[in-house]
Protein backbone atom coordinates (compact mmCIF):
# COMPACT_ATOMS: atom_id res chain seq x y z
CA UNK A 1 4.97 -18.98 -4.08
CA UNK A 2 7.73 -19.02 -1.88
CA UNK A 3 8.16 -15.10 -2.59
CA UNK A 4 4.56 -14.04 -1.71
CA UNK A 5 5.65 -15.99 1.78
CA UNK A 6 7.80 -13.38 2.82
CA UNK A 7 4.86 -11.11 3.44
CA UNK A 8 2.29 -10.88 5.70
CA UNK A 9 0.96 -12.94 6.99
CA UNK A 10 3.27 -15.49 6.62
CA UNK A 11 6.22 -12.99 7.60
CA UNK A 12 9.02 -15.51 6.29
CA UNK A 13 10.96 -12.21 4.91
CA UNK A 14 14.23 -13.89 4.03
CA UNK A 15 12.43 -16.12 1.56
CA UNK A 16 11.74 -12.87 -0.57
CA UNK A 17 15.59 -13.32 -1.40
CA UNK A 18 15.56 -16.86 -1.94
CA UNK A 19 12.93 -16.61 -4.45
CA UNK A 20 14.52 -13.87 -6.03
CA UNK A 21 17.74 -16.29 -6.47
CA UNK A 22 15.55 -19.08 -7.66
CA UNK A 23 14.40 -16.92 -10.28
CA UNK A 24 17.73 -15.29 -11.29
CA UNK A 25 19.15 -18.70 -11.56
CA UNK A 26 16.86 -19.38 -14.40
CA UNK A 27 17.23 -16.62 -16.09
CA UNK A 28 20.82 -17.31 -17.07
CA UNK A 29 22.07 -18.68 -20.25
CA UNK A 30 18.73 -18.82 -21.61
CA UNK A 31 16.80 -17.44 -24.94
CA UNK A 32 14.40 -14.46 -24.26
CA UNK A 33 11.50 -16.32 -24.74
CA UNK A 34 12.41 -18.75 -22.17
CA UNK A 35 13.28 -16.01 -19.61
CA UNK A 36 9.91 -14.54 -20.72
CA UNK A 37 7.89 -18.12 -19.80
CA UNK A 38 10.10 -18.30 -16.57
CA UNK A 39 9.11 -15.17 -15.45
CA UNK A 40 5.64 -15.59 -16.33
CA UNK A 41 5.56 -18.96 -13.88
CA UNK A 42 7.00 -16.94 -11.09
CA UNK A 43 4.30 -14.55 -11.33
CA UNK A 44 1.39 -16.99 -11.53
CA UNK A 45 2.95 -18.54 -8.36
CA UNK A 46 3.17 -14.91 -6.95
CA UNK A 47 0.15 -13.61 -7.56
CA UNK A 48 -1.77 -16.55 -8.08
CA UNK A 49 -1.44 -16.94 -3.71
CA UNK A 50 -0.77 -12.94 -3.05
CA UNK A 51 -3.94 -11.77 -4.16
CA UNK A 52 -6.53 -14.93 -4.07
CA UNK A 53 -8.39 -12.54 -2.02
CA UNK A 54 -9.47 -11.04 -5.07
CA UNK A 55 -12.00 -14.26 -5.35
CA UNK A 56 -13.58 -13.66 -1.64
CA UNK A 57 -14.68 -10.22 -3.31
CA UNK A 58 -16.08 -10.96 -6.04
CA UNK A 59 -17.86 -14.29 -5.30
CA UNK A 60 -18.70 -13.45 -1.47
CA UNK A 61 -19.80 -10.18 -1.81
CA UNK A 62 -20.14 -9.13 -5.52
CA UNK A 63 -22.67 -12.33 -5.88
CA UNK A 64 -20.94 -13.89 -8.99
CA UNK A 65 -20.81 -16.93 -9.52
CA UNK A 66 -18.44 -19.39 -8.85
CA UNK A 67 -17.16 -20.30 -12.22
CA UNK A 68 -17.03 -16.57 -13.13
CA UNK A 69 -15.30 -15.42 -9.93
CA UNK A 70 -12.80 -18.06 -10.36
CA UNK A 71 -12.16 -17.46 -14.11
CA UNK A 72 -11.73 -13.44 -13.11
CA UNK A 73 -9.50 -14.12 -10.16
CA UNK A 74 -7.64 -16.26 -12.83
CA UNK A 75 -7.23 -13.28 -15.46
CA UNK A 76 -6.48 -10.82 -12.67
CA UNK A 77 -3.73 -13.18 -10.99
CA UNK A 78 -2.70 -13.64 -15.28
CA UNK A 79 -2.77 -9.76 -16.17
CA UNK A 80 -0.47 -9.18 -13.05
CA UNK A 81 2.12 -12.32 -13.93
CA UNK A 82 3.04 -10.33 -16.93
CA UNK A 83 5.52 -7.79 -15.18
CA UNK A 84 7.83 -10.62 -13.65
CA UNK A 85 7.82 -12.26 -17.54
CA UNK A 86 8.76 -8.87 -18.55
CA UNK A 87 11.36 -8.40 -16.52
CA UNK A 88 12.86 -11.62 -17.72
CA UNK A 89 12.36 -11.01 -21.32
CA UNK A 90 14.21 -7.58 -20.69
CA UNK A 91 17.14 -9.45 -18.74
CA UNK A 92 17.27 -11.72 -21.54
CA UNK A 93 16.88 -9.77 -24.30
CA UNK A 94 19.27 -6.60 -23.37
CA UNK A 95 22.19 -8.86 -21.66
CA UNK A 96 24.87 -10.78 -23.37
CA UNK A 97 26.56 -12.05 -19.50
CA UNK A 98 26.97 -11.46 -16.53
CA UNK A 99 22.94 -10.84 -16.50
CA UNK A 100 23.17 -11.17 -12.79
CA UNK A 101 23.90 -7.81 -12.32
CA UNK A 102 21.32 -6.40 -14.45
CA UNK A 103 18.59 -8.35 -13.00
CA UNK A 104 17.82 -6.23 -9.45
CA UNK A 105 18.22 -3.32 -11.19
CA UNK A 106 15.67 -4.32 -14.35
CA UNK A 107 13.64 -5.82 -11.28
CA UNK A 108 12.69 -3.07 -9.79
CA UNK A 109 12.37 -0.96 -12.91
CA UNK A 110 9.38 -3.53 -13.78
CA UNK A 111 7.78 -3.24 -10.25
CA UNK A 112 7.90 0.75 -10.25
CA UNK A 113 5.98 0.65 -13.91
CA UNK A 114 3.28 -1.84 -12.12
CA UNK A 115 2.94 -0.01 -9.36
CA UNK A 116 3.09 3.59 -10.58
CA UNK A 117 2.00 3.51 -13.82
CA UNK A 118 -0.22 0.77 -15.07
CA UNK A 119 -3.58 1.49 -14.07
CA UNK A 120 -2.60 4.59 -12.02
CA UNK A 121 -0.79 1.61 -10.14
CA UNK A 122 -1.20 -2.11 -8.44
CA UNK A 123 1.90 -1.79 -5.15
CA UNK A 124 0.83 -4.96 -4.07
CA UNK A 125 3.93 -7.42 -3.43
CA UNK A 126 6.41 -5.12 -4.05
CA UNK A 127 9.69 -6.41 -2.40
CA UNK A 128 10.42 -3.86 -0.26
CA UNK A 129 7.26 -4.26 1.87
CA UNK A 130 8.62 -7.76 2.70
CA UNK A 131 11.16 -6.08 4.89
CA UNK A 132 9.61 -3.89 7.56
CA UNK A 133 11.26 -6.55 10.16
CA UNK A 134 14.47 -7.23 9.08
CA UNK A 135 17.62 -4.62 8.89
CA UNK A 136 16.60 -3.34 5.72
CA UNK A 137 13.75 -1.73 7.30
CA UNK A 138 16.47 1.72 7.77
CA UNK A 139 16.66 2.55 4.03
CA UNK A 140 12.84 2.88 3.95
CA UNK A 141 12.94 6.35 5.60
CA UNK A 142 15.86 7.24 3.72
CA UNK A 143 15.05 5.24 -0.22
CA UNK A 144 11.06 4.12 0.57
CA UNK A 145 9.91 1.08 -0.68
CA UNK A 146 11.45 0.87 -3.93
CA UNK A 147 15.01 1.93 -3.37
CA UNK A 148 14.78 -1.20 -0.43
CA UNK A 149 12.94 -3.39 -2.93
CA UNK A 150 16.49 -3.13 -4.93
CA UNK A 151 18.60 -3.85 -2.37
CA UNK A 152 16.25 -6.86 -1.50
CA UNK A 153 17.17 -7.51 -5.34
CA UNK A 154 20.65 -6.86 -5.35
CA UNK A 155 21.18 -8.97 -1.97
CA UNK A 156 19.71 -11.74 -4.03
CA UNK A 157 22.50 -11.40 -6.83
CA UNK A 158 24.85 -10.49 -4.71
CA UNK A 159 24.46 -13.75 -3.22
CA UNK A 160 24.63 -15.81 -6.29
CA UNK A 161 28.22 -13.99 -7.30
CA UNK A 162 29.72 -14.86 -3.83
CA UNK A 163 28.67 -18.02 -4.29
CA UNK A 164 29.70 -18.68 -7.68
CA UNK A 165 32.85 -16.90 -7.67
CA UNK A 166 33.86 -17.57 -3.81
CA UNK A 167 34.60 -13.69 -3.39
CA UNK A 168 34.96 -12.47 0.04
CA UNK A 169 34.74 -8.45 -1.66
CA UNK A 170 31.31 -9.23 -3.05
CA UNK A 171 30.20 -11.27 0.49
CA UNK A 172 32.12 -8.12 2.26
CA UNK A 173 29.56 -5.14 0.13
CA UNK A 174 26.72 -7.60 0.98
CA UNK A 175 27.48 -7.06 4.84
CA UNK A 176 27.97 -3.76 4.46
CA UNK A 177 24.73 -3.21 2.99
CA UNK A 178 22.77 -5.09 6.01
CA UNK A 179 24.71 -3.28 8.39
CA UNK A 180 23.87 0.18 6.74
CA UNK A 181 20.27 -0.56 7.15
CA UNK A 182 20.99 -1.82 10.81
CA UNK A 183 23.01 1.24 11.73
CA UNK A 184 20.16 3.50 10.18
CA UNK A 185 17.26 1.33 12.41
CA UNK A 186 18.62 3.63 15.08
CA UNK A 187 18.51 7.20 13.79
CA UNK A 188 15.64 9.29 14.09
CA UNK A 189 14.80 11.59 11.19
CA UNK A 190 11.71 12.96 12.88
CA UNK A 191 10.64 14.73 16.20
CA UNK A 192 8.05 15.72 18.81
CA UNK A 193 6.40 19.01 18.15
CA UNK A 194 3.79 18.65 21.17
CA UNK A 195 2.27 17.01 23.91
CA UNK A 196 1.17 13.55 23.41
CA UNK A 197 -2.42 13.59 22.00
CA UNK A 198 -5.14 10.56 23.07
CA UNK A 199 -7.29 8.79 20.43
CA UNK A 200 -10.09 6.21 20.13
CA UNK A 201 -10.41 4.34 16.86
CA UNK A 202 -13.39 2.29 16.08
CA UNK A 203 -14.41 -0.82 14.98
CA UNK A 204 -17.52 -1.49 14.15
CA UNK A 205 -17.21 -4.77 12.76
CA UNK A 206 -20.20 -4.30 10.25
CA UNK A 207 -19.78 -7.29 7.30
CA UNK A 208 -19.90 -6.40 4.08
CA UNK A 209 -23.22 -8.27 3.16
CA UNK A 210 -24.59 -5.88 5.80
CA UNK A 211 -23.16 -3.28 5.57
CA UNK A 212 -25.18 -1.22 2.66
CA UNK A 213 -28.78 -3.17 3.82
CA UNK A 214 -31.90 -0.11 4.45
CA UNK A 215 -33.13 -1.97 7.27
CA UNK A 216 -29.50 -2.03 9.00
CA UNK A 217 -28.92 1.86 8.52
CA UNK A 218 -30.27 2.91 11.91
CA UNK A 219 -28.52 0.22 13.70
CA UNK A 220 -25.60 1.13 11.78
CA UNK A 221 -25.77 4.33 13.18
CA UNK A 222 -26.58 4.13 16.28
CA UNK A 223 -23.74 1.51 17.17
CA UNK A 224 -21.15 4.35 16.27
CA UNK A 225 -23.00 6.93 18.32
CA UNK A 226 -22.86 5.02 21.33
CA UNK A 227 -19.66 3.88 20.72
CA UNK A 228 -18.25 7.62 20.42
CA UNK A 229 -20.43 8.88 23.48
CA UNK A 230 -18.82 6.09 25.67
CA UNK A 231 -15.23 8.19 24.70
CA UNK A 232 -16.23 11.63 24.67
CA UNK A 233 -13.12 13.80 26.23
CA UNK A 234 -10.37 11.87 23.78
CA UNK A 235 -8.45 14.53 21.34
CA UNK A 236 -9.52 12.37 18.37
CA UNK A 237 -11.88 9.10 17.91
CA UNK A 238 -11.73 8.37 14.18
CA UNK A 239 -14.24 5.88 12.59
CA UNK A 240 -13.35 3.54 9.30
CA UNK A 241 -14.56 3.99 5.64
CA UNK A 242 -18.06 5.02 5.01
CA UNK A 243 -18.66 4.08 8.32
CA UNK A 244 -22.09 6.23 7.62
CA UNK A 245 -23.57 4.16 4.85
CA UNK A 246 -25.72 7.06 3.29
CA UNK A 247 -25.36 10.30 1.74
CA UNK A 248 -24.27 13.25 3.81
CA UNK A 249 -27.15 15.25 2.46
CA UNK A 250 -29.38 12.53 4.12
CA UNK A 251 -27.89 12.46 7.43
CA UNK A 252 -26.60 16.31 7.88
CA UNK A 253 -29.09 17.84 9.81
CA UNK A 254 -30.35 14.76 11.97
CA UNK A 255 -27.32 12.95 12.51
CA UNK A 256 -24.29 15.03 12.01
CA UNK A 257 -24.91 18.27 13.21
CA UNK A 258 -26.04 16.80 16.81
CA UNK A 259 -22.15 15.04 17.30
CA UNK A 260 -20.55 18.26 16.05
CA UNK A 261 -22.27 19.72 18.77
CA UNK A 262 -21.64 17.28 21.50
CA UNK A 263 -18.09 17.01 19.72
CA UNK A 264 -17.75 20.62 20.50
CA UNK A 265 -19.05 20.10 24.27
CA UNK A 266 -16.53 17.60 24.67
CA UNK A 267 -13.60 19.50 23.04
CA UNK A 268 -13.16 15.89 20.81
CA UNK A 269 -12.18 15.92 17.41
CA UNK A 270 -14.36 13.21 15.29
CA UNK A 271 -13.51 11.99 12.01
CA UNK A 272 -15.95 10.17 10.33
CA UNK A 273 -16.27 8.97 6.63
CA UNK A 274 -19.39 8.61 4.21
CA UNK A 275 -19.93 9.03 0.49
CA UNK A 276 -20.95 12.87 -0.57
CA UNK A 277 -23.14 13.44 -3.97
CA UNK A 278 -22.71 16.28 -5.66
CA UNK A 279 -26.93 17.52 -6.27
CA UNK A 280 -25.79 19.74 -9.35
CA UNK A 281 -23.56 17.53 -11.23
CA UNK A 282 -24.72 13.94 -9.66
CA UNK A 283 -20.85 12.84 -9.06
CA UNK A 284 -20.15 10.85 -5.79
CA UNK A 285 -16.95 11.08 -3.69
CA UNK A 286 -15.53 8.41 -0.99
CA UNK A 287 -14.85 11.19 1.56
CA UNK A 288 -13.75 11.73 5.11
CA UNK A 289 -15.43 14.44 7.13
CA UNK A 290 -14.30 16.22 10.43
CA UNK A 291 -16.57 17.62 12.99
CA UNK A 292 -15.95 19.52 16.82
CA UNK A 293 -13.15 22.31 16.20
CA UNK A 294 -13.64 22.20 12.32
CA UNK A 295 -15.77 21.29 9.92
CA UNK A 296 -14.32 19.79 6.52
CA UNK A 297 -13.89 17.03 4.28
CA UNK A 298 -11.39 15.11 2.25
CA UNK A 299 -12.33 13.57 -1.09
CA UNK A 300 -10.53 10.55 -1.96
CA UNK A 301 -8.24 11.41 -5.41
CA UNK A 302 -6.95 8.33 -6.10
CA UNK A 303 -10.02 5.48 -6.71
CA UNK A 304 -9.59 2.15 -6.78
CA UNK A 305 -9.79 0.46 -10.61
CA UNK A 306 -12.68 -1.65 -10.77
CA UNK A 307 -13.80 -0.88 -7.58
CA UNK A 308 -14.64 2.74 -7.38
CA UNK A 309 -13.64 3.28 -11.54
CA UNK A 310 -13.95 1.99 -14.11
CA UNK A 311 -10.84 2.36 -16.89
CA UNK A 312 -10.80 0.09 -20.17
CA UNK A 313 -13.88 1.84 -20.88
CA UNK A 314 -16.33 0.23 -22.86
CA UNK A 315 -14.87 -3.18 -22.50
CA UNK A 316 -14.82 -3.48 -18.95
CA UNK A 317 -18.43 -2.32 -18.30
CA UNK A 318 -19.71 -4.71 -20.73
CA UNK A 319 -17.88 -7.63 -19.24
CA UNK A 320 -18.69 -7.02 -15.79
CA UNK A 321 -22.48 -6.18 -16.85
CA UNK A 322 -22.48 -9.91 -18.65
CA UNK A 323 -21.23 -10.84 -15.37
CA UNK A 324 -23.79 -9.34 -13.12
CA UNK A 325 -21.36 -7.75 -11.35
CA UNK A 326 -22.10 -3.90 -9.73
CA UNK A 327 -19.51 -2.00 -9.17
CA UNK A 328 -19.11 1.65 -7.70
CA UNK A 329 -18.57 5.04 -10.10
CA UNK A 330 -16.98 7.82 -7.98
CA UNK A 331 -15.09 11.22 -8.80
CA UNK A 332 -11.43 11.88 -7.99
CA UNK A 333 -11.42 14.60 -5.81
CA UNK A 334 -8.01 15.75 -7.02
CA UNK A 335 -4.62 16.41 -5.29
CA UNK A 336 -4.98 20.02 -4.28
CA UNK A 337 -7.44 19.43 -1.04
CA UNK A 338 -6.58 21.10 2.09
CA UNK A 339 -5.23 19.58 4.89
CA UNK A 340 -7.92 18.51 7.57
CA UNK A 341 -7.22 19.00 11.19
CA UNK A 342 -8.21 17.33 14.15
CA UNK A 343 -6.69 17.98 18.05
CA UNK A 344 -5.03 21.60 16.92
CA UNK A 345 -2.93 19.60 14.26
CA UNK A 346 -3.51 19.45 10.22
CA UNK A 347 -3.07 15.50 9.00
CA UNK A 348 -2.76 13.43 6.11
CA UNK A 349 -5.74 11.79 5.17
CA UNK A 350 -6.15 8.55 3.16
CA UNK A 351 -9.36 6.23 2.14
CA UNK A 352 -8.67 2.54 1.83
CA UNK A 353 -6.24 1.99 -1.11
CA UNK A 354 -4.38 5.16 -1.20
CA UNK A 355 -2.46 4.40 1.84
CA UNK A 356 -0.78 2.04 -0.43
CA UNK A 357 1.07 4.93 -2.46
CA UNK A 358 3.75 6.50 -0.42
CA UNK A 359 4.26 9.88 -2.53
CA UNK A 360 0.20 10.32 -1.28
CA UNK A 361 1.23 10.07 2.12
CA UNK A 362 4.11 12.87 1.23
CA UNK A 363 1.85 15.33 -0.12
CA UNK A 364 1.81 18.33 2.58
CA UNK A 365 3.84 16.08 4.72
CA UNK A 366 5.83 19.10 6.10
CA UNK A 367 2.58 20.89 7.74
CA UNK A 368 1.37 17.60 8.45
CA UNK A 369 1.57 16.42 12.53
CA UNK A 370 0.49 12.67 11.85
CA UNK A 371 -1.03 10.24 9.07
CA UNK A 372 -4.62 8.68 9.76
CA UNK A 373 -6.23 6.33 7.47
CA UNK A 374 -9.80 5.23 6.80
CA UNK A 375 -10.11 1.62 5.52
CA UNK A 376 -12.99 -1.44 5.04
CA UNK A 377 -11.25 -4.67 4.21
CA UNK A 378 -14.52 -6.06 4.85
CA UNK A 379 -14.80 -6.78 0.87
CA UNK A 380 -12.23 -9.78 1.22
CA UNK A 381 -13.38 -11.62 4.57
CA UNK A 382 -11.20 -13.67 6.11
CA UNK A 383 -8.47 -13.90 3.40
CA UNK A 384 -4.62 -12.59 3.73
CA UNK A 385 -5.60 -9.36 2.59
CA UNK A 386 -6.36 -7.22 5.50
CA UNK A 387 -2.67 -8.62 6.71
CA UNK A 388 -1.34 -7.95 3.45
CA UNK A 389 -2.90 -4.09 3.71
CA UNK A 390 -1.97 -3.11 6.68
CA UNK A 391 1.74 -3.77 6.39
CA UNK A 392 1.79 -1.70 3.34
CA UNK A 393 0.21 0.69 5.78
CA UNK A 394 3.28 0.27 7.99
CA UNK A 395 5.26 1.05 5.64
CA UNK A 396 3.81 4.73 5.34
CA UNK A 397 4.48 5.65 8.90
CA UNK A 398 8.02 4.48 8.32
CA UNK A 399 9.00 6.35 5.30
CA UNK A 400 7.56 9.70 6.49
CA UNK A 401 8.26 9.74 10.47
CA UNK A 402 4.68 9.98 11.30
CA UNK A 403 2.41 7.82 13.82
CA UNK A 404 -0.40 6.69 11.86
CA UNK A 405 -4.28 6.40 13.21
CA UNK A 406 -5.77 3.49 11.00
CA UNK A 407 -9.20 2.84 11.47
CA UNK A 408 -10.77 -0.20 9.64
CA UNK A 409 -14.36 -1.51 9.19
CA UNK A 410 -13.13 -5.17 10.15
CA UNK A 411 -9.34 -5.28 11.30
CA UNK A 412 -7.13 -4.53 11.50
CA UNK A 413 -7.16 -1.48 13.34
CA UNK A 414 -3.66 -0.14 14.69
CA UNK A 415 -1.60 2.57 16.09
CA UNK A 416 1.71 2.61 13.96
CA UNK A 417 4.65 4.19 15.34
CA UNK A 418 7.02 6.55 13.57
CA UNK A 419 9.38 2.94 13.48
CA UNK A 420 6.70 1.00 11.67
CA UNK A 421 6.20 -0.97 14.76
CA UNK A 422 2.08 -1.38 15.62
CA UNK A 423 2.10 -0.02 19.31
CA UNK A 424 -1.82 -1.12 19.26
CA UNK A 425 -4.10 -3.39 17.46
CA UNK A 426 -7.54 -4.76 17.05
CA UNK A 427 -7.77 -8.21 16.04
CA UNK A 428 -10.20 -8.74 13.28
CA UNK A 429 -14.15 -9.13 13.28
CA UNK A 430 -14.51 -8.27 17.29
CA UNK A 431 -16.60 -4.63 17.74
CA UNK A 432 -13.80 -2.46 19.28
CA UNK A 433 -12.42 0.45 20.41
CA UNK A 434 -8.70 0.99 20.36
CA UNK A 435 -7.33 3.52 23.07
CA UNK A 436 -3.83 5.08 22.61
CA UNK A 437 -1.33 8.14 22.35
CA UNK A 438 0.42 9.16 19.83
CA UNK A 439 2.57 12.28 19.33
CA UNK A 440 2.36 14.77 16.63
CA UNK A 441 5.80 14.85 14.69
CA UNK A 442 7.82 17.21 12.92
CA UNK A 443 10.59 17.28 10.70
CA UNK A 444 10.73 15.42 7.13
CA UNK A 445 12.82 12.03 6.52
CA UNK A 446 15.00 11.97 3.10
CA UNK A 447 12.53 9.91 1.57
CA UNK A 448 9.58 12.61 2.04
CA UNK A 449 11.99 15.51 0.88
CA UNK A 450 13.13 13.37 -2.48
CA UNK A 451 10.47 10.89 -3.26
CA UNK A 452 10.83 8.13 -5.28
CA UNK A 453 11.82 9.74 -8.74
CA UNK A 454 15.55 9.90 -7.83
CA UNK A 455 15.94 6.66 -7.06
CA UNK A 456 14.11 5.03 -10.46
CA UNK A 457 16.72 8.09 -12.19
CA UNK A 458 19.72 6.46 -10.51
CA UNK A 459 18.75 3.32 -11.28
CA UNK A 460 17.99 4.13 -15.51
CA UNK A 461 21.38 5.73 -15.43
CA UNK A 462 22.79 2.86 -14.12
CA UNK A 463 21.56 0.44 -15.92
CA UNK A 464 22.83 2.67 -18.77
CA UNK A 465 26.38 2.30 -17.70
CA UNK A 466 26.52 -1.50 -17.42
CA UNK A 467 24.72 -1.82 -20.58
CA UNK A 468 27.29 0.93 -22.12
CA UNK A 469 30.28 -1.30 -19.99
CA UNK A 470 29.15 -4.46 -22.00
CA UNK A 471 29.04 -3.12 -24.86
CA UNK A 472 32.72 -1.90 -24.59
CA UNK A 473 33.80 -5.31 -23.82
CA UNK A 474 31.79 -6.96 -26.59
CA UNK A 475 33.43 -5.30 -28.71
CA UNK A 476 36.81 -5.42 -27.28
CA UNK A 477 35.97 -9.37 -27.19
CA UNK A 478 35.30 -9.19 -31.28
CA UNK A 479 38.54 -7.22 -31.97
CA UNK A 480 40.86 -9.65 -30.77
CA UNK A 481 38.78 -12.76 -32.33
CA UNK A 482 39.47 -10.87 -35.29
């Protein structure tokens, strides 16, 4: 528990190392399956607090019940717990001594397969995000989230040889490390390619309950409307995640074609998002539309896993049908999308959860002027999510040297600066409008020219080496025994 406390929004970030000894500690000099149990305890204290949220949604707005939204939050918080027992096992298992320097890099190995792999990926908690305020916050634009989650990890060891072994060397590489990331705090990898552009993102603070009602449609509507007209003349007002709550084929011609009009008047850029159902084929997209200059749309490609799809097909529709739980079924629509543009600049789009996946936010990055993401957090009320969510967000402005427009349903809505730093904010459940600059960027950090495949390639090789290292000695150990 004391590791999800380093996040937001607690924001203790130094515990995320503390933990990290705690848990190292106890992997030593013990059997695989104890390392395995170990691990498995950290991660029911980690996710058991980092993603409680996962009960607001289903009990407060999927209508289960209590006893079954506990009982999923349970298995969820349970599936999850498996990585950190994993990486234990592994630490155990592989290691003869010395595991302390195998752990940060098996660490992070485990938290790249959760959140890359399994189930097209769950990034939540990864240790890296911890870190937007501290020194290590330079390696994000240079190793992203996962090459600073290991150095998190490695600090943590490092710690635990100085201490046990009173080396200054080992203390002297663990200052060295901090101030690397301090001394790269102050470069700049990006730069201004224009005037400064002005924005308006709203909030329209529309619960989730609400949100999808008939009778609330019109109102729905007509709060955004007057909410745009009052800011006609910005470059750009963006509005959160199916901020429409129908079909674009139903609101087109009466809603949508009049604000691309005034839009055009104006010489405003709006960016609005509503699902879009495909009439031939009957598939449904989570999409974000443009209007005024251009008129296009982004379809989201990467859904959300119970939420928006449904994997673990049959199994998972027949439990959540026993459940009386209803959950979306939309279409990916794929990674080859155009850029949209809005205020004579193309931009990276995301919806919601893919602004948790930072090789989405790289995609195009190079003809891309600035990031702006649609999101409703509305699902989880007044939990740590939305806090949670939008430091990840952070996160994606810092690894690719882009401000970020994030526009949210509920809160938090922010301006991120190319530094991760929120310039702006919204707090959460007020009706807002959040007025700003920001300044389209050019230029690509390291981490948006490599990605994060070299740094899970250095670390495989690595581990390779030490395990190769130990083996030598093992064996040099058995020879003179002999």
């Amino acid at each position: 528990m004391l590791y999800t406390l380093a996040f937001a929004p607690f924001d203790y970030p130094y515990l995320a190392i503390v933990a990290l000894m705690c848990l190292f500690v106890c992997w030593q000099q013990v059997t695989p399956r104890r390392a395995l149990v170990r691990g498995y305890l950290f991660g029911l204290g980690q996710f058991g607090l980092g993603v409680s949220w996962v009960y607001v949604s289903i009990h407060d707005f999927g209508r289960a019940g209590i006893a079954s939204s506990s009982l999923m939050t349970a298995a969820f918080a349970g599936f999850w717990a498996v990585f950190p027992a994993l990486a234990g096992y592994a630490c155990a298992k592989i290691t003869r001594s010395n595991r302390v320097l195998f752990m940060p890099i098996i660490w992070l190995l485990i938290e790249y397969l959760r959140g890359d792999w399994v189930l097209d990926g769950f990034p939540w908690l990864l240790a890296g995000y911890s870190q937007l305020d501290t020194p290590l916050s330079g390696y994000m634009p240079v190793l992203g989230v996962y090459g600073t989650g290991f150095i998190v990890a490695l600090s943590a060891s490092l710690i635990l040889v100085s201490l046990n072994d009173k080396s200054w060397r080992v203390a002297l590489l663990l200052l060295v490390l901090w101030a690397g990331g301090a001394y790269l705090q102050k470069l700049s990898w990006t730069h201004a390619i224009g005037a400064p552009i002005r924005v308006a993102l709203i909030q329209g603070n529309i619960t989730q309950d609400k949100k999808w009602l008939p009778e609330n449609k019109l109102n729905t509507l007509r709060l955004y409307k007057t909410l745009t007209e009052q800011h006609w003349g910005v470059n750009v007002i963006v509005w959160p995640e199916t901020s429409i709550p129908a079909y674009l084929s139903e609101v087109e011609e009466p809603f949508l074609m009049p604000l691309h009009q005034a839009a055009q008047q104006y010489h405003t850029d709006l960016i609005v998002s509503l699902p879009i159902k495909n009439q031939s084929s009957s598939e449904k997209y989570n999409a974000v539309m443009t209007l005024g200059s251009h008129i296009a749309d982004y379809r989201k490609q990467h859904l959300l896993p119970f939420g928006e799809t449904m994997p673990w097909q049959p199994l998972s529709g027949f439990v959540l049908k026993q459940l009386g739980i209803k959950l979306g079924n939309f279409s990916s629509g794929g990674n080859q999308q155009p850029l949209l543009n809005a205020a004579g600049y193309p931009f990276i789009t995301s919806i919601c959860y893919e602004d948790v996946f930072g090789k989405l936010a790289s995609q195009g990055l190079e003809q891309a002027a600035y990031l702006v993401n649609v999101t409703n957090d509305g699902w989880f009320g007044n939990s740590i999510e939305p806090h949670q969510h939008v430091q990840m967000a952070r996160m994606r402005a810092l690894e690719t040297g882009r401000f970020l427009l994030r526009s949210t349903n509920t809160g938090l809505t922010a301006i991120v600066a190319p530094n991760g730093k929120m310039t702006q904010q919204l707090p959460l459940f007020e009706v807002g409008v959040l007025n700003g600059e920001i300044t389209p960027m050019g230029g690509l950090t390291p981490y948006a020219r490599i990605g994060d495949k070299p740094i899970i390639v250095f670390l495989v090789v690595l581990l390779l080496v030490l395990l190769g290292i130990q083996k030598r000695i093992f064996g040099l150990q058995l020879i003179r025994l002999s």
